[in-house]
PDB file of N, CA and C in Angstrom:
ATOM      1  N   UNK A   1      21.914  -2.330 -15.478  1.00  0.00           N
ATOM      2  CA  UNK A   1      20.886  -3.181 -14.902  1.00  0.00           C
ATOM      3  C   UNK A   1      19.522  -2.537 -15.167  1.00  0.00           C
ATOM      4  N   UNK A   2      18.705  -3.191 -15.289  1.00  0.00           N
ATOM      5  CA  UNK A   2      17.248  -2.850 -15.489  1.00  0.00           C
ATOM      6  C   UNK A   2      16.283  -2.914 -14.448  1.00  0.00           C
ATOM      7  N   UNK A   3      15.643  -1.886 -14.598  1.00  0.00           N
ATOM      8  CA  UNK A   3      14.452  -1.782 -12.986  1.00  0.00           C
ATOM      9  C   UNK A   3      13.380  -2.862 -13.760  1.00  0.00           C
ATOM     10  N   UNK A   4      12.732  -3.246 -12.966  1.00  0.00           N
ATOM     11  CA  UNK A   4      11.355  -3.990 -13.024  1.00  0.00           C
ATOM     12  C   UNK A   4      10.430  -3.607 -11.972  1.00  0.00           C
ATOM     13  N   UNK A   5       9.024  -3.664 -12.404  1.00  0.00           N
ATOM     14  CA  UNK A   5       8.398  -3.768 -11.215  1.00  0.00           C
ATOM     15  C   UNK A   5       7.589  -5.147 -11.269  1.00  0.00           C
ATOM     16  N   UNK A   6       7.074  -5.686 -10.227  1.00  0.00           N
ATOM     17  CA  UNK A   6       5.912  -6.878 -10.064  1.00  0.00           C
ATOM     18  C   UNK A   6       5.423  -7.104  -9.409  1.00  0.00           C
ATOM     19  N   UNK A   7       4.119  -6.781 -10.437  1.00  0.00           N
ATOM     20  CA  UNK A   7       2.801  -6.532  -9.829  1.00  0.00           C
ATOM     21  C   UNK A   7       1.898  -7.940  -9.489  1.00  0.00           C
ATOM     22  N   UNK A   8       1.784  -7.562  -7.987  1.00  0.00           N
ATOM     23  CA  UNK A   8       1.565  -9.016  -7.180  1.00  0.00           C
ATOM     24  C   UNK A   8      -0.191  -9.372  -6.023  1.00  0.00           C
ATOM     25  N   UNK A   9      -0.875  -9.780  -7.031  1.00  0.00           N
ATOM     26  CA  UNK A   9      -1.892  -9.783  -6.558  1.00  0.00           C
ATOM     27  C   UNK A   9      -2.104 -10.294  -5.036  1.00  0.00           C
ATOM     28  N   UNK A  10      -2.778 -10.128  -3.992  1.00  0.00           N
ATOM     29  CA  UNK A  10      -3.253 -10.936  -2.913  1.00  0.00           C
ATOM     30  C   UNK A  10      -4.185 -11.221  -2.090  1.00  0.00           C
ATOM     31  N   UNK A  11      -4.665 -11.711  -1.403  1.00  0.00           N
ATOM     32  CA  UNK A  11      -6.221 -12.078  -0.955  1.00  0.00           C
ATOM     33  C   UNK A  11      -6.293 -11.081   0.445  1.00  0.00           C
ATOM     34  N   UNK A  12      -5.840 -10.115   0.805  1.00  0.00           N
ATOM     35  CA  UNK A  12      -5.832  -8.968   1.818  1.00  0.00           C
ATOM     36  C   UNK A  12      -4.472  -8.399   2.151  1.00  0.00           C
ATOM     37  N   UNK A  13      -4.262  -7.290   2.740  1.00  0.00           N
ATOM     38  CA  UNK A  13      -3.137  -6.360   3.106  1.00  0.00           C
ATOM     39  C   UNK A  13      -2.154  -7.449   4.182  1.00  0.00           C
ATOM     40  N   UNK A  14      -2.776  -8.179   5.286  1.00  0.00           N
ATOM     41  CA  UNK A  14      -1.786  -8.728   5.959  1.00  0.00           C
ATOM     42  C   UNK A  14      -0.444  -9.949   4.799  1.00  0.00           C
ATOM     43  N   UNK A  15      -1.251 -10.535   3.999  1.00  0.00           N
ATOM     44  CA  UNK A  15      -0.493 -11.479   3.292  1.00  0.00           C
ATOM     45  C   UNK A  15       0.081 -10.379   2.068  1.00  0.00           C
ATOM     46  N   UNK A  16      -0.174  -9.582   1.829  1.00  0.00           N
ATOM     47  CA  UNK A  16       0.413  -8.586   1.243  1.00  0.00           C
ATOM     48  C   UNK A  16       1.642  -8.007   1.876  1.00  0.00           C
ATOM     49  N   UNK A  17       1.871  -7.419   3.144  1.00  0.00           N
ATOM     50  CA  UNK A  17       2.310  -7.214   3.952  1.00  0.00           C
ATOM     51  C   UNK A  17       3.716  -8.382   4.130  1.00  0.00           C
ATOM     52  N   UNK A  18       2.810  -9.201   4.421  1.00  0.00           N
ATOM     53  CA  UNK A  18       4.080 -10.728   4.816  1.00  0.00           C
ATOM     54  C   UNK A  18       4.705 -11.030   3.358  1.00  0.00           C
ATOM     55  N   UNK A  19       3.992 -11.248   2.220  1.00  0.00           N
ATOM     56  CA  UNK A  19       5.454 -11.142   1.432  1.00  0.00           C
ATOM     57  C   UNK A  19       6.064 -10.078   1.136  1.00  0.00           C
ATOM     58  N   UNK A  20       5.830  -8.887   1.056  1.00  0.00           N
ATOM     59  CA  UNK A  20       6.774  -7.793   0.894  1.00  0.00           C
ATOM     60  C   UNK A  20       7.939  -7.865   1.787  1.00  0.00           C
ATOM     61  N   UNK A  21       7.407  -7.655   3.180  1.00  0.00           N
ATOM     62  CA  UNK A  21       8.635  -7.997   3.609  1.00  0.00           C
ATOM     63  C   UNK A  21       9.747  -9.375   3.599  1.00  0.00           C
ATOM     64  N   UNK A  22       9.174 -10.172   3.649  1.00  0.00           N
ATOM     65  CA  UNK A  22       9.419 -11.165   3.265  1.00  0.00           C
ATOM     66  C   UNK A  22      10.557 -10.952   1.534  1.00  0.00           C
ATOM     67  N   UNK A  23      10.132 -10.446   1.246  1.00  0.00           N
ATOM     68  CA  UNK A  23      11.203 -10.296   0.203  1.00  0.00           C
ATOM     69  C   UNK A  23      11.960  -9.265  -0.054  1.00  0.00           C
ATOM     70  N   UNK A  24      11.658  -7.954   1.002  1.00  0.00           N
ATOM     71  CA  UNK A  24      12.821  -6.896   1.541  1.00  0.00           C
ATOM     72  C   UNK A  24      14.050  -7.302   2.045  1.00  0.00           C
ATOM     73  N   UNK A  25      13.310  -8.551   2.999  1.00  0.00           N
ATOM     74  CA  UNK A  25      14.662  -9.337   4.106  1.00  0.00           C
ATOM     75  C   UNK A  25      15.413 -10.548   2.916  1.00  0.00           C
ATOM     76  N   UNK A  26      14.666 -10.990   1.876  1.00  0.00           N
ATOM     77  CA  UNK A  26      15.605 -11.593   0.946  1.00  0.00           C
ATOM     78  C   UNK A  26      16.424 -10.599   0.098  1.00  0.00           C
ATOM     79  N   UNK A  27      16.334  -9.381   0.298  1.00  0.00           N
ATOM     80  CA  UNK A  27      17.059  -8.215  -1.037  1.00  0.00           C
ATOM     81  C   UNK A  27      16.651  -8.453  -2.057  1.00  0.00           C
ATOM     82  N   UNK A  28      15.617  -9.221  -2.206  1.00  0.00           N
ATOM     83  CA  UNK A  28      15.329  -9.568  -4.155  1.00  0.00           C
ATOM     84  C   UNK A  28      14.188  -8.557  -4.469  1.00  0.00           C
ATOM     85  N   UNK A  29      13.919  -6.889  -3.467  1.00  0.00           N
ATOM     86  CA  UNK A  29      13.428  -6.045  -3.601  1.00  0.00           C
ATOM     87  C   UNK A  29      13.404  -4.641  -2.860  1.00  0.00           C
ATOM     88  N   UNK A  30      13.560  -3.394  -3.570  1.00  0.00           N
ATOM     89  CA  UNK A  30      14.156  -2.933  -2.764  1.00  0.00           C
ATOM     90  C   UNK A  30      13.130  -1.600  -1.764  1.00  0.00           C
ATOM     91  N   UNK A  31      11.768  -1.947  -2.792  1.00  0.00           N
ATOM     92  CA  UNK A  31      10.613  -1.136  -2.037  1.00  0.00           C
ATOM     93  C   UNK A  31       9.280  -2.042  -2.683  1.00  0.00           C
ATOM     94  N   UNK A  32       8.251  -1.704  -1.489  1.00  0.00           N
ATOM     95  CA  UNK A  32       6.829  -2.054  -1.864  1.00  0.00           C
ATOM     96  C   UNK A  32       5.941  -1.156  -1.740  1.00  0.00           C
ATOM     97  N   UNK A  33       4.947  -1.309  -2.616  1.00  0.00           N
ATOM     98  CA  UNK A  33       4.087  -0.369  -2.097  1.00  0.00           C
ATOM     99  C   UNK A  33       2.508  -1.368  -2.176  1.00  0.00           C
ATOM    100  N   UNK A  34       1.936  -1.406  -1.234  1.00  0.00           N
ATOM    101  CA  UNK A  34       0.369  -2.062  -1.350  1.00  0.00           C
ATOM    102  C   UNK A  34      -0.688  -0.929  -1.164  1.00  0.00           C
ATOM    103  N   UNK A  35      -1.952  -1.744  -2.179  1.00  0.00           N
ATOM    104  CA  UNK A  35      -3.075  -0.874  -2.589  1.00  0.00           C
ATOM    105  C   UNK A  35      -3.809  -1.680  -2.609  1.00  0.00           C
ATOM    106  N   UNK A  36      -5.207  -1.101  -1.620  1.00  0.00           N
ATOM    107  CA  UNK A  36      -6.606  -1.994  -1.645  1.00  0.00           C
ATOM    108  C   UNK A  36      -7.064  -1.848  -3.160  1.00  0.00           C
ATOM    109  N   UNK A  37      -7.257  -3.291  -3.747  1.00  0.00           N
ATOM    110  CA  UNK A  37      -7.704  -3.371  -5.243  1.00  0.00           C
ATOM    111  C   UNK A  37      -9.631  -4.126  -5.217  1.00  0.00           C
ATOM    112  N   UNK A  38     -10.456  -3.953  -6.244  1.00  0.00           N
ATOM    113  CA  UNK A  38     -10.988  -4.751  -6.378  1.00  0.00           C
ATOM    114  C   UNK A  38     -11.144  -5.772  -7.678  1.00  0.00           C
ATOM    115  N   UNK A  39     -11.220  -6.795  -7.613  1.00  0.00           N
ATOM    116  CA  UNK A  39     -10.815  -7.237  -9.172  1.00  0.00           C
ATOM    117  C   UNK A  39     -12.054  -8.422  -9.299  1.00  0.00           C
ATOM    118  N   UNK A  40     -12.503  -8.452 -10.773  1.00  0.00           N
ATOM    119  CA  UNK A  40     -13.218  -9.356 -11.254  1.00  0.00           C
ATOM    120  C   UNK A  40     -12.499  -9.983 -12.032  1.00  0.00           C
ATOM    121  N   UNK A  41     -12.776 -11.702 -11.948  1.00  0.00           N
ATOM    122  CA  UNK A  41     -11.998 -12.696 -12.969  1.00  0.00           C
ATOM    123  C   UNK A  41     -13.122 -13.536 -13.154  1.00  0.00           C
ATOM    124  N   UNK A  42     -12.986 -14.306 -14.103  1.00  0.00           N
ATOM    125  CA  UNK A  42     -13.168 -15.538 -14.466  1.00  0.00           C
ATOM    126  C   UNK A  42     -12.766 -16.879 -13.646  1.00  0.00           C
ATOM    127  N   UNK A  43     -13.445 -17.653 -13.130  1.00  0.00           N
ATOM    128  CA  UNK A  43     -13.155 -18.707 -12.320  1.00  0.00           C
ATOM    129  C   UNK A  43     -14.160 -20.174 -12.598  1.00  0.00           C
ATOM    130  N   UNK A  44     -14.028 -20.452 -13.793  1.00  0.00           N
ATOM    131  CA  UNK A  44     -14.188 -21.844 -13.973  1.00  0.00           C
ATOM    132  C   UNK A  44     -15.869 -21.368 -14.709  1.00  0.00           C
ATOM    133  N   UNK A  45     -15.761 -20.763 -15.692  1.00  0.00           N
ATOM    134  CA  UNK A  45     -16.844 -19.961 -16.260  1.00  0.00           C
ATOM    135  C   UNK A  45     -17.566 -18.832 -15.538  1.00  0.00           C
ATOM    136  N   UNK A  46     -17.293 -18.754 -14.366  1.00  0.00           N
ATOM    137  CA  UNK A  46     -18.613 -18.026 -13.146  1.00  0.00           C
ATOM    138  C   UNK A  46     -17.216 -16.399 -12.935  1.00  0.00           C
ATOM    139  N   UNK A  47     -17.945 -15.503 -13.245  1.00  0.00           N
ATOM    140  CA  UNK A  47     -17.456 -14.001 -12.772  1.00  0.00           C
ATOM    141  C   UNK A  47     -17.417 -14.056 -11.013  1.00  0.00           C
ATOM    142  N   UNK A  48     -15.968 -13.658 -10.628  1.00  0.00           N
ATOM    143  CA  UNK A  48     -15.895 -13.331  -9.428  1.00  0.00           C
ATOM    144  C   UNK A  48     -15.524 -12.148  -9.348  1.00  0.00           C
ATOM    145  N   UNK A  49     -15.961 -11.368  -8.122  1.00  0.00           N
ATOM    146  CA  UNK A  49     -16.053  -9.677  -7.534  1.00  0.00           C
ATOM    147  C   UNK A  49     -15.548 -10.208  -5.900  1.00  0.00           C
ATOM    148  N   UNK A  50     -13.944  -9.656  -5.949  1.00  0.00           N
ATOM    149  CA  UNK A  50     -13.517  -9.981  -5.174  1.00  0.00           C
ATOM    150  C   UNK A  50     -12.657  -8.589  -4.193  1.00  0.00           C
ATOM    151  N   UNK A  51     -12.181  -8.452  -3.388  1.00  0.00           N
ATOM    152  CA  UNK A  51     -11.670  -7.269  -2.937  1.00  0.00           C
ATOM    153  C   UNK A  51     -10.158  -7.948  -2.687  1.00  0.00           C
ATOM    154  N   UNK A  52      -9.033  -7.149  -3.117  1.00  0.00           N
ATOM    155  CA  UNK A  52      -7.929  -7.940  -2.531  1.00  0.00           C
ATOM    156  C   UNK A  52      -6.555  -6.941  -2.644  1.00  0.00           C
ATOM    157  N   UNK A  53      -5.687  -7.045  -2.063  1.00  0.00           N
ATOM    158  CA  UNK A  53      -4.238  -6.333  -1.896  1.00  0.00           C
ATOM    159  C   UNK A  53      -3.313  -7.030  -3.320  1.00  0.00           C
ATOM    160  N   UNK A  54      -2.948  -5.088  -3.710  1.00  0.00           N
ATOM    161  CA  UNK A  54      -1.601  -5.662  -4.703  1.00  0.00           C
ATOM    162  C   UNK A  54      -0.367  -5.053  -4.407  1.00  0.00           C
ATOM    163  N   UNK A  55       0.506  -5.701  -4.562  1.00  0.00           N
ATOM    164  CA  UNK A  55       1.705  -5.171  -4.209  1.00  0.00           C
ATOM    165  C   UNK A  55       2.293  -4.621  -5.642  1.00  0.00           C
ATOM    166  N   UNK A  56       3.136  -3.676  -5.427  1.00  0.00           N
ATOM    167  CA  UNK A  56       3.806  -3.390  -6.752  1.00  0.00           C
ATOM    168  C   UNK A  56       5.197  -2.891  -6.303  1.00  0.00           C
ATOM    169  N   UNK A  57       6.292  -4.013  -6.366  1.00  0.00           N
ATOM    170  CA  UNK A  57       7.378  -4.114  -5.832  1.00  0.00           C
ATOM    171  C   UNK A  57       8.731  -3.697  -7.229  1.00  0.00           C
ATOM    172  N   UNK A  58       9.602  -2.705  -6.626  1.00  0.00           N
ATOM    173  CA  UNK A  58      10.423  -2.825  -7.472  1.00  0.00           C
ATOM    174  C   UNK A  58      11.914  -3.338  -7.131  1.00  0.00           C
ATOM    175  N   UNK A  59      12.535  -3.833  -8.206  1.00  0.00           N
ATOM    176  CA  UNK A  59      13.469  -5.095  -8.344  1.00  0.00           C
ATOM    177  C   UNK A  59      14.059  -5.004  -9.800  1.00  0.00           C
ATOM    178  N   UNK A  60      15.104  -5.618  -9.918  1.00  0.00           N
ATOM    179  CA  UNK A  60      15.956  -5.856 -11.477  1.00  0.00           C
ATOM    180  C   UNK A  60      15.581  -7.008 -11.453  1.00  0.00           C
ATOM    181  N   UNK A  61      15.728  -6.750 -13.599  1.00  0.00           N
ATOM    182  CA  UNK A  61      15.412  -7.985 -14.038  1.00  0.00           C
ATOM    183  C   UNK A  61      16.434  -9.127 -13.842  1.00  0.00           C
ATOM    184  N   UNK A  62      17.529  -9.167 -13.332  1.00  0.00           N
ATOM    185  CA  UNK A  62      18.089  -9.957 -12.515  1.00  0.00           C
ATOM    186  C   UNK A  62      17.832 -10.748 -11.425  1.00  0.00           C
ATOM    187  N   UNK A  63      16.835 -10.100 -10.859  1.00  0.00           N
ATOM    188  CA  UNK A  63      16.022 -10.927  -9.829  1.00  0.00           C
ATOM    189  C   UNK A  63      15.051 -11.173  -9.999  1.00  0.00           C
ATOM    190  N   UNK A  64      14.490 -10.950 -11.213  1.00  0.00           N
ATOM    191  CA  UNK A  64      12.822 -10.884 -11.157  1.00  0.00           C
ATOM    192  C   UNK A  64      12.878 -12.829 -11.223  1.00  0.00           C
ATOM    193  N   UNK A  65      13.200 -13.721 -11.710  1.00  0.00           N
ATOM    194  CA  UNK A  65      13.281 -15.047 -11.702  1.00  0.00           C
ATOM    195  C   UNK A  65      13.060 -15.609 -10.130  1.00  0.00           C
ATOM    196  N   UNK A  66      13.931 -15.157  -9.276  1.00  0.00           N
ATOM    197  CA  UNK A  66      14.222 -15.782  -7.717  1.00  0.00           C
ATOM    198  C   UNK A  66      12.502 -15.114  -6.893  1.00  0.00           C
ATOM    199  N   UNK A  67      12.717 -13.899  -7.475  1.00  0.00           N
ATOM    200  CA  UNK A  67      11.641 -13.091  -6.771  1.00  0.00           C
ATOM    201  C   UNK A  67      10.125 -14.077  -7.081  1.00  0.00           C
ATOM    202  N   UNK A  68       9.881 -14.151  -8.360  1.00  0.00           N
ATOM    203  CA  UNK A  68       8.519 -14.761  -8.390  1.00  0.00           C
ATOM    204  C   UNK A  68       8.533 -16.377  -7.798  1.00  0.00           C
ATOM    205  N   UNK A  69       9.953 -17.040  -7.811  1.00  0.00           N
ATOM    206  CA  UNK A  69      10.265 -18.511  -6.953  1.00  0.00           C
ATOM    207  C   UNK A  69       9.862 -18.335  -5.783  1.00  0.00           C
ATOM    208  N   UNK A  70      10.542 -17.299  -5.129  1.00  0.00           N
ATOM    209  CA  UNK A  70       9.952 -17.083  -3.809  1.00  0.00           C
ATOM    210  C   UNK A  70       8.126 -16.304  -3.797  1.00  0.00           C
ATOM    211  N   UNK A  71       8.149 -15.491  -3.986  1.00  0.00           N
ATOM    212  CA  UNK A  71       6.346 -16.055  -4.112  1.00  0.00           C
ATOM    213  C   UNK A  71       5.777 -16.694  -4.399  1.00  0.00           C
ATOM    214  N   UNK A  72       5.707 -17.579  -4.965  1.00  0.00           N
ATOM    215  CA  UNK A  72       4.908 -18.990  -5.648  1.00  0.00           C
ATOM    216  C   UNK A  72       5.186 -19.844  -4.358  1.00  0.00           C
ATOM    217  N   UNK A  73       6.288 -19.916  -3.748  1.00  0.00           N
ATOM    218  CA  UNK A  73       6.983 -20.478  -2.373  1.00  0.00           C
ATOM    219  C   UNK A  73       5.610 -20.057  -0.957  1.00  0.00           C
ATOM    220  N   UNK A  74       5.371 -18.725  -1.233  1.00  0.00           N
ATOM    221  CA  UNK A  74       4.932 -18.080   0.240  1.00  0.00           C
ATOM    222  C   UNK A  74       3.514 -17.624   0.200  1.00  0.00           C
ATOM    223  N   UNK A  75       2.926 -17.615  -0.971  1.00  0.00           N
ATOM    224  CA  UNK A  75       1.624 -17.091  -1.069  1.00  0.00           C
ATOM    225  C   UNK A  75       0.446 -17.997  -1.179  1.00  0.00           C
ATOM    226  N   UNK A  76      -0.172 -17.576  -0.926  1.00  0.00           N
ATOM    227  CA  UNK A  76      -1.297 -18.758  -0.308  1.00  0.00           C
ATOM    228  C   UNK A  76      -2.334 -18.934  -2.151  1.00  0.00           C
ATOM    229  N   UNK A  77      -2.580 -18.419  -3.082  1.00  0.00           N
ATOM    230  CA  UNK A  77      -2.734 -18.559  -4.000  1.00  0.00           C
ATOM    231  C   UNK A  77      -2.301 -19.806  -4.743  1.00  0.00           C
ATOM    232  N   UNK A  78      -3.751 -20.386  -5.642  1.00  0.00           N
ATOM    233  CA  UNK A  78      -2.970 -21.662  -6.176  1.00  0.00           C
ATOM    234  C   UNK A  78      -2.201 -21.158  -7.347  1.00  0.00           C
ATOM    235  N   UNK A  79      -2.777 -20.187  -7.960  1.00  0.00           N
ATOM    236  CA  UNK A  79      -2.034 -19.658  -9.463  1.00  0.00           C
ATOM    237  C   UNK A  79      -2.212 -18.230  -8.694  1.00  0.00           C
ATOM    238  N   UNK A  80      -1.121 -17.860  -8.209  1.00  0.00           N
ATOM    239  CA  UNK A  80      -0.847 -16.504  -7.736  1.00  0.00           C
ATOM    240  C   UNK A  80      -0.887 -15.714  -9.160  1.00  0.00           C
ATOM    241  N   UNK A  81      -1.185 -13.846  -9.327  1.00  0.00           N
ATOM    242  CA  UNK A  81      -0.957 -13.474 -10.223  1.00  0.00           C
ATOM    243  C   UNK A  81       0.437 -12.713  -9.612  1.00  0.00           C
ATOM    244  N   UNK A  82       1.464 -12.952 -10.869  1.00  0.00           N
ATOM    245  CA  UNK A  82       2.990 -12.701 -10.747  1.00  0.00           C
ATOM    246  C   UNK A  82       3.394 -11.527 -11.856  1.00  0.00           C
ATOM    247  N   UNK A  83       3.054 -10.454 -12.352  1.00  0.00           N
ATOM    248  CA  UNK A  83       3.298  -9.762 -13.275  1.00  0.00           C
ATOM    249  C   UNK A  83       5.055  -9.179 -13.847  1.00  0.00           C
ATOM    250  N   UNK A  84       5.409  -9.079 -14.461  1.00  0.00           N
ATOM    251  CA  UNK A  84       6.312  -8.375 -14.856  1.00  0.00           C
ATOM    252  C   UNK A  84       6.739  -7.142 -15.499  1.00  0.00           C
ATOM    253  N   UNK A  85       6.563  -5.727 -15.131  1.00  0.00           N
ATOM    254  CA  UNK A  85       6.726  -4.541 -15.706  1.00  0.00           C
ATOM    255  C   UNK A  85       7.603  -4.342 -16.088  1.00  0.00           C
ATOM    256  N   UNK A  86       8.514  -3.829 -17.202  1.00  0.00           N
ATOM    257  CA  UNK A  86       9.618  -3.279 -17.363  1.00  0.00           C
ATOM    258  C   UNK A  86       9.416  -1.859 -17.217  1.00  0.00           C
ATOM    259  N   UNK A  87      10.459  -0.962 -16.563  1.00  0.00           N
ATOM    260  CA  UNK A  87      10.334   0.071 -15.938  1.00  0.00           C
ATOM    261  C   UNK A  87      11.604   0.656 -16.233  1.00  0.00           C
ATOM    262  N   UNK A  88      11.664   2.008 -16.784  1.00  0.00           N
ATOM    263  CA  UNK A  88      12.509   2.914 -16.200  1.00  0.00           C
ATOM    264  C   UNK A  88      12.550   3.896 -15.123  1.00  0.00           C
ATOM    265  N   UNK A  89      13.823   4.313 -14.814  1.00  0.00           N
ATOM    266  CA  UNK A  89      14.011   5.028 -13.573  1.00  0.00           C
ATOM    267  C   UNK A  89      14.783   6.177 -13.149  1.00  0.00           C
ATOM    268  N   UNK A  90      14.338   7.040 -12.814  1.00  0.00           N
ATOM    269  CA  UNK A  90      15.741   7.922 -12.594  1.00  0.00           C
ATOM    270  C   UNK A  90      17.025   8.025 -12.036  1.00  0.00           C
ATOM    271  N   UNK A  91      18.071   8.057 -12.772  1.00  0.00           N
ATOM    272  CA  UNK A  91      19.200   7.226 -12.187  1.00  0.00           C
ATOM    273  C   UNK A  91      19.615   7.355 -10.504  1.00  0.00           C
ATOM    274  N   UNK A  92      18.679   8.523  -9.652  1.00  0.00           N
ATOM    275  CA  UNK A  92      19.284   8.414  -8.245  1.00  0.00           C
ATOM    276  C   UNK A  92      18.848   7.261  -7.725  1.00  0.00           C
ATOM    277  N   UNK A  93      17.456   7.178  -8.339  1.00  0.00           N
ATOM    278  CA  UNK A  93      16.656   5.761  -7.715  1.00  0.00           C
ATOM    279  C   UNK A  93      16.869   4.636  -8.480  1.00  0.00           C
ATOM    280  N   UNK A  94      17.133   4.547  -9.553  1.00  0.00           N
ATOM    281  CA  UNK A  94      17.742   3.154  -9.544  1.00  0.00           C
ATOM    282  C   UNK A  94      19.026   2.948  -9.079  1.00  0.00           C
ATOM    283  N   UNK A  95      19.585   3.859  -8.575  1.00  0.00           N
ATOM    284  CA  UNK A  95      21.479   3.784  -8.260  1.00  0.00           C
ATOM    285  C   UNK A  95      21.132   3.332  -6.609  1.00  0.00           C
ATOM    286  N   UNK A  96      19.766   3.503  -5.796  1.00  0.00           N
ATOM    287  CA  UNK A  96      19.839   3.564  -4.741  1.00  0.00           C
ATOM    288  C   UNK A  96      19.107   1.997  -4.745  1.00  0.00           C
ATOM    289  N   UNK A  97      18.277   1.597  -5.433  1.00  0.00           N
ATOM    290  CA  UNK A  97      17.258   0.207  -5.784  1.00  0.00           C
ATOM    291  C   UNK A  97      18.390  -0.786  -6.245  1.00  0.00           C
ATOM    292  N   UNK A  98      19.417  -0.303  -6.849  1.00  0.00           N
ATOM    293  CA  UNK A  98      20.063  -1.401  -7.162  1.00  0.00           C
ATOM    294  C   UNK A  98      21.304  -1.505  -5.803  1.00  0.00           C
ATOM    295  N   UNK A  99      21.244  -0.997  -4.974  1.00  0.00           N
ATOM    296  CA  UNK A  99      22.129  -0.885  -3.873  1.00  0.00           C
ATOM    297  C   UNK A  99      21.434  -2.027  -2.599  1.00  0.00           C
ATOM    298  N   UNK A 100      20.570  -2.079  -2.784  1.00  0.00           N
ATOM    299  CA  UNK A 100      19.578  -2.050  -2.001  1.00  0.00           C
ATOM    300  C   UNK A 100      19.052  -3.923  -2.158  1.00  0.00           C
ATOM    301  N   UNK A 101      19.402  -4.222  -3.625  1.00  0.00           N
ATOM    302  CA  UNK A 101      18.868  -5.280  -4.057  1.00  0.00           C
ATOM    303  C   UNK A 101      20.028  -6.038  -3.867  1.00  0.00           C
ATOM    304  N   UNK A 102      20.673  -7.050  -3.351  1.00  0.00           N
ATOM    305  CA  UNK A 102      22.058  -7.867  -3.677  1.00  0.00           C
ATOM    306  C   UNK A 102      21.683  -9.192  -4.424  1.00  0.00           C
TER     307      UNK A 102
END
């Protein structure tokens, strides 16, 4: 099985917060970690400077499909950003991430 991580933008730590767990209690992840980010984009020609929470959750690419269903499901974002890392791992922690994930 293959680790993934996905990296999951959000508009502050509480909604950061609520889907992580939110997808601990589904098993389609088996740790999170959130970090105050600041990010500039593009939004309909005009630069935005925005402050916001990312999660960077790890999960197999077995779940990575259900996992981003269910965020697109729970996040308040109209085009959430949903990333996909491929990741390796050291086998205690992926032996324990994939235990962890059903």
């Amino acid at each position: 099985m293959r680790m993934m991580l996905a990296y999951i933008t959000c508009r502050d730590e509480t909604e950061a917060r609520k889907i992580s767990m939110y997808l601990i209690k589904k098993r389609l992840i088996a740790c999170a970690n959130i970090f105050p980010i600041k990010s500039l984009y593009l939004d309909k020609g005009k630069v935005i400077k925005n402050s916001e929470n990312v999660i960077i959750a790890k999960t197999t690419d077995k779940r990575y499909k259900e996992l981003e269903e269910e965020v697109r499901r729970v996040h308040s974002y109209k085009v959430p950003c949903i990333l996909r890392i491929n990741a390796g791992a050291n086998k205690e922690y992926e032996s324990w991430a994939v235990s962890e994930i059903k």
